[in-house]
PDB file of N, CA and C in Angstrom:
ATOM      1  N   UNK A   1       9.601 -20.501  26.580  1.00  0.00           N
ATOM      2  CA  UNK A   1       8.641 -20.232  25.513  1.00  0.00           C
ATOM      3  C   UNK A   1       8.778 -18.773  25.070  1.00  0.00           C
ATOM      4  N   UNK A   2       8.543 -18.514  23.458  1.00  0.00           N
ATOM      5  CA  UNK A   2       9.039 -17.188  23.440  1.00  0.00           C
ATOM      6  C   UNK A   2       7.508 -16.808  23.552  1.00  0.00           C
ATOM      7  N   UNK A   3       7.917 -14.894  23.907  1.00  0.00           N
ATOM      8  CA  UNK A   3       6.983 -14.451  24.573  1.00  0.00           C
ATOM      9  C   UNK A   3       5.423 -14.183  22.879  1.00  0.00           C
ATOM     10  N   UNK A   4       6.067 -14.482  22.079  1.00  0.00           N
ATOM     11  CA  UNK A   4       4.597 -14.166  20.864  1.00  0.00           C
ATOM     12  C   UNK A   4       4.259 -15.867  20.256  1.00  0.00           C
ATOM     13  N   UNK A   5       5.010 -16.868  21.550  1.00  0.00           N
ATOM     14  CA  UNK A   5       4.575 -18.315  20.714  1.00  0.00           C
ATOM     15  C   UNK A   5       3.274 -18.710  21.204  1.00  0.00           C
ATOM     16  N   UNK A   6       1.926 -19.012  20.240  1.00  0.00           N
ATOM     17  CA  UNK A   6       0.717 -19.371  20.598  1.00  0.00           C
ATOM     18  C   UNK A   6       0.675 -20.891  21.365  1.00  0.00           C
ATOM     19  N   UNK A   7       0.112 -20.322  22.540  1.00  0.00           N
ATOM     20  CA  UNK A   7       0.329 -21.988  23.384  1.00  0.00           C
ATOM     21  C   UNK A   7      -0.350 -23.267  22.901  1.00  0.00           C
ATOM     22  N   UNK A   8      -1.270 -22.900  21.827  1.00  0.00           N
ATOM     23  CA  UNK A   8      -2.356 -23.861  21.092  1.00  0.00           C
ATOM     24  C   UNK A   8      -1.635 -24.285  20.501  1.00  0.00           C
ATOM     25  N   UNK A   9      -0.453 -23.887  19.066  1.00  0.00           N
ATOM     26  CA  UNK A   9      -0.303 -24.547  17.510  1.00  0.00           C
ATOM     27  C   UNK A   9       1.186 -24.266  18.196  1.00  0.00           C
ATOM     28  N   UNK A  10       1.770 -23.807  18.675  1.00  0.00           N
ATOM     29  CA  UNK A  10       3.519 -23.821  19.114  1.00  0.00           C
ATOM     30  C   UNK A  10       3.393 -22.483  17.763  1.00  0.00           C
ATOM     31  N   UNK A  11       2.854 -21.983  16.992  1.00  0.00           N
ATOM     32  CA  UNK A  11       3.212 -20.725  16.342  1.00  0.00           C
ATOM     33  C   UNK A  11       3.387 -19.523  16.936  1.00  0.00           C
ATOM     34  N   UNK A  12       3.917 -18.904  16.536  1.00  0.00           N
ATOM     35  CA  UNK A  12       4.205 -17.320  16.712  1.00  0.00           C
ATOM     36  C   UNK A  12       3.371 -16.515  16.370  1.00  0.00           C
ATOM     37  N   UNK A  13       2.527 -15.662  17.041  1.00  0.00           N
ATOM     38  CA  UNK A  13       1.849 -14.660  16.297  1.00  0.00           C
ATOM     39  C   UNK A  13       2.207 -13.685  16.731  1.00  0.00           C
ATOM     40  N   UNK A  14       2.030 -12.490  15.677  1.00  0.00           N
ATOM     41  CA  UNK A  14       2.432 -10.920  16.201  1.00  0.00           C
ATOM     42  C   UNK A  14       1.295 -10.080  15.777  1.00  0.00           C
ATOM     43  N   UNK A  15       1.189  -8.908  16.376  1.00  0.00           N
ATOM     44  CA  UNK A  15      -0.061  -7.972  16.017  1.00  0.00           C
ATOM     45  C   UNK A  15       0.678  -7.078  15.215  1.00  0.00           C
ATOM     46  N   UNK A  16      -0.183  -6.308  14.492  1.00  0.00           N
ATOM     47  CA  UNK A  16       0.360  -5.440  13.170  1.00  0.00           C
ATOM     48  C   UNK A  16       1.320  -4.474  14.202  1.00  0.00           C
ATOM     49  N   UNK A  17       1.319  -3.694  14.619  1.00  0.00           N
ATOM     50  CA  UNK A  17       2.165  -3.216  15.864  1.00  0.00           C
ATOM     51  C   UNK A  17       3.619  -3.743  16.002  1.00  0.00           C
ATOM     52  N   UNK A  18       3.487  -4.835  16.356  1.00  0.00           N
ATOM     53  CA  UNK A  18       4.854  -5.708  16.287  1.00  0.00           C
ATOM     54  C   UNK A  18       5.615  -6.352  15.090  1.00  0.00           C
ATOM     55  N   UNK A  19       5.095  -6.177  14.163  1.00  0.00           N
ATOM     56  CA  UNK A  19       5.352  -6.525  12.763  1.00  0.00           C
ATOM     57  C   UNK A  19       6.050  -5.473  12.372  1.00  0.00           C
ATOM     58  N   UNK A  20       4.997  -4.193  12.168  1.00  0.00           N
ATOM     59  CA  UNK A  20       5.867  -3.085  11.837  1.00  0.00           C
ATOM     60  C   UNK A  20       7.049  -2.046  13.024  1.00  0.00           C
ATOM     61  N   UNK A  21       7.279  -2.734  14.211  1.00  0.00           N
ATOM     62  CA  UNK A  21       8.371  -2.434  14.875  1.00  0.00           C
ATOM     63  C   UNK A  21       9.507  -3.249  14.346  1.00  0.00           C
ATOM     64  N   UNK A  22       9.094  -4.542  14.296  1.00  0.00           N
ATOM     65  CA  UNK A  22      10.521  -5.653  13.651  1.00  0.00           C
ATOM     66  C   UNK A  22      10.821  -5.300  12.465  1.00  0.00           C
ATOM     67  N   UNK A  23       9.938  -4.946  11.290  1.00  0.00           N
ATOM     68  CA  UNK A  23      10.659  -4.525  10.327  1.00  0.00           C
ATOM     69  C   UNK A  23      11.604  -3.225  10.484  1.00  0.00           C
ATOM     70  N   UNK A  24      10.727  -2.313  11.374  1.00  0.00           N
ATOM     71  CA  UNK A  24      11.432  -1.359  11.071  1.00  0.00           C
ATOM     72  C   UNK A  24      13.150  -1.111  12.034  1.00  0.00           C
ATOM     73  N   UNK A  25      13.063  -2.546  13.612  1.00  0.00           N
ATOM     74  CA  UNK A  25      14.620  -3.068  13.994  1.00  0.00           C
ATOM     75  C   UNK A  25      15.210  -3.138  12.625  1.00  0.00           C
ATOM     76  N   UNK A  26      14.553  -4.183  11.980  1.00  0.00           N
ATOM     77  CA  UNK A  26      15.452  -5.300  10.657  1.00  0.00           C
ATOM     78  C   UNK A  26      15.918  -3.986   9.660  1.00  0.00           C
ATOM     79  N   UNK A  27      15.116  -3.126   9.144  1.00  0.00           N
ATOM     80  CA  UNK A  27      16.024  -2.105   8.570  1.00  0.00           C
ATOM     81  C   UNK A  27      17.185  -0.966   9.067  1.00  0.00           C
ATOM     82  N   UNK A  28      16.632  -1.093  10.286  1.00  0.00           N
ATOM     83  CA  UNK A  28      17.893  -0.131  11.243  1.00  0.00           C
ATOM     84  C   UNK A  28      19.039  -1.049  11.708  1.00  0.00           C
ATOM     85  N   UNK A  29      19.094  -2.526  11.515  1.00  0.00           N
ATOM     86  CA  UNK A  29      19.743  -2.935  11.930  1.00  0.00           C
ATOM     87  C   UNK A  29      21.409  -3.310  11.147  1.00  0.00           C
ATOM     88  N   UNK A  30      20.756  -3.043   9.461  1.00  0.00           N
ATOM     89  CA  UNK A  30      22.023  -3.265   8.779  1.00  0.00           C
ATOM     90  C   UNK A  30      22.468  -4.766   9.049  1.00  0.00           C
ATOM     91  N   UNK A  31      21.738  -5.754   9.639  1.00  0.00           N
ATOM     92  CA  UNK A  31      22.297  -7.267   9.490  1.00  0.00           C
ATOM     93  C   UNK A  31      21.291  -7.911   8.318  1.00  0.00           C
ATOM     94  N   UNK A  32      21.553  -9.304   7.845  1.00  0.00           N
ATOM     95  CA  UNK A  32      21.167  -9.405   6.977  1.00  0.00           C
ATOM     96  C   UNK A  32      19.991 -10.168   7.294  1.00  0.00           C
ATOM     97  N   UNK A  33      18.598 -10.946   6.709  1.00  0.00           N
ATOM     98  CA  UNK A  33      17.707 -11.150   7.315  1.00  0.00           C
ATOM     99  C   UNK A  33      18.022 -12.501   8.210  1.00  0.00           C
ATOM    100  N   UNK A  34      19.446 -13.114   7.769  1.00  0.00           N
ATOM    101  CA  UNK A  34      19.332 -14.496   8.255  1.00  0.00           C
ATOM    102  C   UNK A  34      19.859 -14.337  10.145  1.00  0.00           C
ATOM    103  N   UNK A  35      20.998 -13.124   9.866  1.00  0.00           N
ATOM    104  CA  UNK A  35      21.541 -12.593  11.723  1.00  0.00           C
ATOM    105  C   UNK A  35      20.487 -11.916  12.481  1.00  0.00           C
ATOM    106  N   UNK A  36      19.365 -11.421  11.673  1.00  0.00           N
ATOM    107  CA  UNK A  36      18.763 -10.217  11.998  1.00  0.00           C
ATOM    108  C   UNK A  36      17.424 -11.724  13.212  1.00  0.00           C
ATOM    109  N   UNK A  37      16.971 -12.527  12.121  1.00  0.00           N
ATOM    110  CA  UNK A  37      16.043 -13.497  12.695  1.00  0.00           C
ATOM    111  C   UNK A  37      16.712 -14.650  13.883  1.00  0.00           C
ATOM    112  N   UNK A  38      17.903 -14.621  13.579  1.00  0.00           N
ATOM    113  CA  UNK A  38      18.698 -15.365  14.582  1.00  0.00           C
ATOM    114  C   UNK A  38      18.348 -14.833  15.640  1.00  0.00           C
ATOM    115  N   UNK A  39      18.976 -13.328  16.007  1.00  0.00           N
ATOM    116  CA  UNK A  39      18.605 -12.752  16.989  1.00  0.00           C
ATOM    117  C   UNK A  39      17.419 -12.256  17.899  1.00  0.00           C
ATOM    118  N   UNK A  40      16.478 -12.371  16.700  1.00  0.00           N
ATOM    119  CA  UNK A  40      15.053 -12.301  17.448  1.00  0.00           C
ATOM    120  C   UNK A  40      14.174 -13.277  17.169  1.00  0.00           C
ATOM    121  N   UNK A  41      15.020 -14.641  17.076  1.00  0.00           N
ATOM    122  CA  UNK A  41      14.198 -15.528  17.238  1.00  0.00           C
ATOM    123  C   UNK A  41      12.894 -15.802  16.569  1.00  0.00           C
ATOM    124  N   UNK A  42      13.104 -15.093  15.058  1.00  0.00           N
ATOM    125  CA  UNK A  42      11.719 -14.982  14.278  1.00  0.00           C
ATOM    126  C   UNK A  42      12.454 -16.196  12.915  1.00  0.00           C
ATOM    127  N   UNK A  43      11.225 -16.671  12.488  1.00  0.00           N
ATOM    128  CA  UNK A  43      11.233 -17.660  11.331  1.00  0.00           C
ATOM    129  C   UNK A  43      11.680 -16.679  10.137  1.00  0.00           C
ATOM    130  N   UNK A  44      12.781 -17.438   9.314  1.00  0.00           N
ATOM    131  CA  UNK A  44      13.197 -16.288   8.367  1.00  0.00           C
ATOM    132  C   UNK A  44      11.969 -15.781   6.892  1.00  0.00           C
ATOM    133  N   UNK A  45      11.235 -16.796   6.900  1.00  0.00           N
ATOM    134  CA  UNK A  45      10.257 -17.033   5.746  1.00  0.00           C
ATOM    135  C   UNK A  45       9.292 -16.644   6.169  1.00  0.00           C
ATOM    136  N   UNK A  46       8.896 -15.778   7.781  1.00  0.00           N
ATOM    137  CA  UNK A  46       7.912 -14.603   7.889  1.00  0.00           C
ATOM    138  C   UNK A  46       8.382 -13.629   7.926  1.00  0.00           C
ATOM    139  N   UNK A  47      10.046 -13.054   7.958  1.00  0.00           N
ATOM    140  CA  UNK A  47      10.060 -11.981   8.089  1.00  0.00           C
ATOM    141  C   UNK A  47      10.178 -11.755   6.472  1.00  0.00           C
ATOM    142  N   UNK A  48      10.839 -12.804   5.816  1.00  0.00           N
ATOM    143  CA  UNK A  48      10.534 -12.787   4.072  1.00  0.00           C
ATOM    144  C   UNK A  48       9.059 -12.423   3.830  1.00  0.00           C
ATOM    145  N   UNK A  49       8.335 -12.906   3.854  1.00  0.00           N
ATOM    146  CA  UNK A  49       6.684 -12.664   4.028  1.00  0.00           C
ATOM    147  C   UNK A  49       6.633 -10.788   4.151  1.00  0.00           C
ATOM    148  N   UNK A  50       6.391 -11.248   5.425  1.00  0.00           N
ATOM    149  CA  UNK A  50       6.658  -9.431   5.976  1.00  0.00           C
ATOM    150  C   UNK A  50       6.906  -8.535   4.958  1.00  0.00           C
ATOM    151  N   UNK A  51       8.565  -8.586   4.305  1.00  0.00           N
ATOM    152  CA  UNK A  51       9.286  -7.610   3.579  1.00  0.00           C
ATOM    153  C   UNK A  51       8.753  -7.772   2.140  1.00  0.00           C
ATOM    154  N   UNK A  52       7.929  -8.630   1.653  1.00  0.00           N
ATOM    155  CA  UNK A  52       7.465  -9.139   0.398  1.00  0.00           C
ATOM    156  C   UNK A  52       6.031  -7.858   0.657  1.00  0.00           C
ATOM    157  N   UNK A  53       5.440  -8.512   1.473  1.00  0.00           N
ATOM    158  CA  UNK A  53       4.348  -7.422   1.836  1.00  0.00           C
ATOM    159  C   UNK A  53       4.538  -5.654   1.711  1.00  0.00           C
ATOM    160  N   UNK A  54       5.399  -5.523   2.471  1.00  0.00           N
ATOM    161  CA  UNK A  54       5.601  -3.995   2.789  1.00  0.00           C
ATOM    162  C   UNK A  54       6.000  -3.230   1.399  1.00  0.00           C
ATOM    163  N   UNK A  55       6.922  -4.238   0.212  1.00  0.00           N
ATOM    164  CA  UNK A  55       7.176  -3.789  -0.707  1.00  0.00           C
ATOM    165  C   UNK A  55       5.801  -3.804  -1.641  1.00  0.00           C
ATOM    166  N   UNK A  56       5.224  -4.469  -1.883  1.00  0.00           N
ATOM    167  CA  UNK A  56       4.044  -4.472  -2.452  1.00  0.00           C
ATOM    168  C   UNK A  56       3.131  -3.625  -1.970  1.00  0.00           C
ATOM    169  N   UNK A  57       2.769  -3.396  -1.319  1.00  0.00           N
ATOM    170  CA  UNK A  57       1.765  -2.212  -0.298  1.00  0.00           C
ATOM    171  C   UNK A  57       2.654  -1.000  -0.656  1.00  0.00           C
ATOM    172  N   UNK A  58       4.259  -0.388  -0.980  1.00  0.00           N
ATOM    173  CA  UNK A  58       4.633   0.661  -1.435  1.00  0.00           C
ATOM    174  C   UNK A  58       4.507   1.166  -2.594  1.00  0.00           C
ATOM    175  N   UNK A  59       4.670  -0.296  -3.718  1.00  0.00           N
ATOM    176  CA  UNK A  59       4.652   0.114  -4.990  1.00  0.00           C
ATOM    177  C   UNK A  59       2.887   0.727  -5.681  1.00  0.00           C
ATOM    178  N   UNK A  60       3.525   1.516  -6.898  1.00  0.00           N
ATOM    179  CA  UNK A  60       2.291   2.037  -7.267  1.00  0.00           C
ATOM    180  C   UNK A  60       1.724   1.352  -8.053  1.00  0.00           C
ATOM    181  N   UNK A  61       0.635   0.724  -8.266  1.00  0.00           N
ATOM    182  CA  UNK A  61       0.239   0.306  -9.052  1.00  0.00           C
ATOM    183  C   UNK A  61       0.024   0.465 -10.606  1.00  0.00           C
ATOM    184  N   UNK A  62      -0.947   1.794 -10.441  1.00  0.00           N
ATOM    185  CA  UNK A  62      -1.400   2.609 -11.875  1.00  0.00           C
ATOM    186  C   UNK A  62      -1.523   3.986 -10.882  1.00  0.00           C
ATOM    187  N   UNK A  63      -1.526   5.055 -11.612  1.00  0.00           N
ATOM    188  CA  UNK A  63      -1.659   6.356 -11.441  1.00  0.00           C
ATOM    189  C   UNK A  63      -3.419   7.102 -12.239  1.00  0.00           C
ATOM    190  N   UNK A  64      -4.100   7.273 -11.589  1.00  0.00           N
ATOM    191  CA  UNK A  64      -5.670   7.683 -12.257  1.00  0.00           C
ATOM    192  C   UNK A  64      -5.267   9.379 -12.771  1.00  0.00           C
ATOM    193  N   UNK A  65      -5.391   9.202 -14.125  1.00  0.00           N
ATOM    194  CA  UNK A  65      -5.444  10.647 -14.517  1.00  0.00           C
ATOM    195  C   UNK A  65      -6.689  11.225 -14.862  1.00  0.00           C
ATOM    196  N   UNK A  66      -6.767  12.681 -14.816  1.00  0.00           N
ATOM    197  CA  UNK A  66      -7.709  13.424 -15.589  1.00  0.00           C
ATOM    198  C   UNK A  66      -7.741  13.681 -17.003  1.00  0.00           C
ATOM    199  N   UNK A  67      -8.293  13.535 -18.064  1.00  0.00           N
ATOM    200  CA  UNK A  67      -7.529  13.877 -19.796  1.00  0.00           C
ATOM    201  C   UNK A  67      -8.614  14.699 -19.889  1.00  0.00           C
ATOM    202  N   UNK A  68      -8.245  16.460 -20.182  1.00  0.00           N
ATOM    203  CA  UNK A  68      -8.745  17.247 -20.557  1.00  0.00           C
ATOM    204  C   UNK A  68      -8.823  17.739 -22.111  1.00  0.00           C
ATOM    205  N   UNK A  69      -9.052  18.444 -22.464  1.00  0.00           N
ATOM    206  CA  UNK A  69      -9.016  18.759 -24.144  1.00  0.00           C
ATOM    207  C   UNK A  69      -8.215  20.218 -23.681  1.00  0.00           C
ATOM    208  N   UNK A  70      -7.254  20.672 -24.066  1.00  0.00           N
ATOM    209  CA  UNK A  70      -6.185  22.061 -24.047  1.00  0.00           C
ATOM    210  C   UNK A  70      -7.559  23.031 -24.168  1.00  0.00           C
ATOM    211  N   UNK A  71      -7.360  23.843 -23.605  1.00  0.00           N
ATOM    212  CA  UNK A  71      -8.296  25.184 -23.707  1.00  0.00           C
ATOM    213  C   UNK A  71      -7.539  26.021 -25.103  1.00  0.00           C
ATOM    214  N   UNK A  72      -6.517  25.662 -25.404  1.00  0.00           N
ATOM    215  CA  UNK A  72      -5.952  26.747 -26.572  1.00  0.00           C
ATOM    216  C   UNK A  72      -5.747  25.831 -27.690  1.00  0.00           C
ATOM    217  N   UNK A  73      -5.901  24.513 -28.000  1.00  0.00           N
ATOM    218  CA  UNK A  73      -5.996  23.910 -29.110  1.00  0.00           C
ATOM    219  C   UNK A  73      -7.088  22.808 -29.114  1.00  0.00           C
ATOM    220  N   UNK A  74      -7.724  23.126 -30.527  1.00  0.00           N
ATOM    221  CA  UNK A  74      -8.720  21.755 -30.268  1.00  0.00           C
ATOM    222  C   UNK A  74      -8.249  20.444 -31.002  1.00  0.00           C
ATOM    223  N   UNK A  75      -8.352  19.285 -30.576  1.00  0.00           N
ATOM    224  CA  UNK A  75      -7.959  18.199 -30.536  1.00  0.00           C
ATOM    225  C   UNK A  75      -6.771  17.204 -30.039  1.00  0.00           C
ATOM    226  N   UNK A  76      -6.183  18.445 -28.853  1.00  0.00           N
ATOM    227  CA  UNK A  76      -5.156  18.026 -28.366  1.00  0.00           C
ATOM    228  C   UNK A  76      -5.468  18.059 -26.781  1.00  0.00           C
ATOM    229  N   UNK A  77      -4.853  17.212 -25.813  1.00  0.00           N
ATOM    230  CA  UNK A  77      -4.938  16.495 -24.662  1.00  0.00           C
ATOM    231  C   UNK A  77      -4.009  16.882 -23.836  1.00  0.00           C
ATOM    232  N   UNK A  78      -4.036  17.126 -22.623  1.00  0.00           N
ATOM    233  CA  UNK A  78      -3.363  17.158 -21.648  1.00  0.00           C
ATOM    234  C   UNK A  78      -3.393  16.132 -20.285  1.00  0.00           C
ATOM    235  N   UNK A  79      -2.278  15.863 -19.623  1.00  0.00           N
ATOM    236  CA  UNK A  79      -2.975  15.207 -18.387  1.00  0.00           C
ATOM    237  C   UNK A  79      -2.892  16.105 -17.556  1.00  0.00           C
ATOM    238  N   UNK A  80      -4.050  15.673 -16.229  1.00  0.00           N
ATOM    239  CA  UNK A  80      -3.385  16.378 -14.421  1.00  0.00           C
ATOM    240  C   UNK A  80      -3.527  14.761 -13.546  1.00  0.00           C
ATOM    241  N   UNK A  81      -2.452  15.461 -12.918  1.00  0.00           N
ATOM    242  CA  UNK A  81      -1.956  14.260 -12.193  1.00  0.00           C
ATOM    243  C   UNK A  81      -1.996  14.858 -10.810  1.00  0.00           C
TER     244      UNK A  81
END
């Protein structure tokens, strides 16, 4: 039995801890996700999951600016970012 398979449902669970150690094997590892899950015995469509996640949680969404009015011209705008 592998050591993260739930003895209730035969699933695998991992704690956030172990999630973000395997991703971060799977990127040091330079194999591709299908050798990478072979080898550790993980379902390829959670570590797809996983890497779907991590990219989404990086990207930016929107950026919140400030829009001031220029102190040296009136009717013109600046941002701060």
């Amino acid at each position: 039995m592998d050591a993260n398979e739930n003895k209730v449902s035969g699933r695998a669970s991992y704690t956030d801890e172990e999630r973000r150690d395997l991703i971060g094997e799977f990127h040091a590892s330079g194999m591709t996700p299908a050798e990478f899950c072979r080898e550790w015995n993980l379902n390829p469509k959670t570590l797809a999951r996983w890497l779907r996640i991590e990219r989404a949680d990086a990207e930016i969404s929107f950026c919140e600016i400030d829009v001031q009015p220029a102190p040296s011209s009136a009717g013109e705008y600046k941002s701060v970012c």
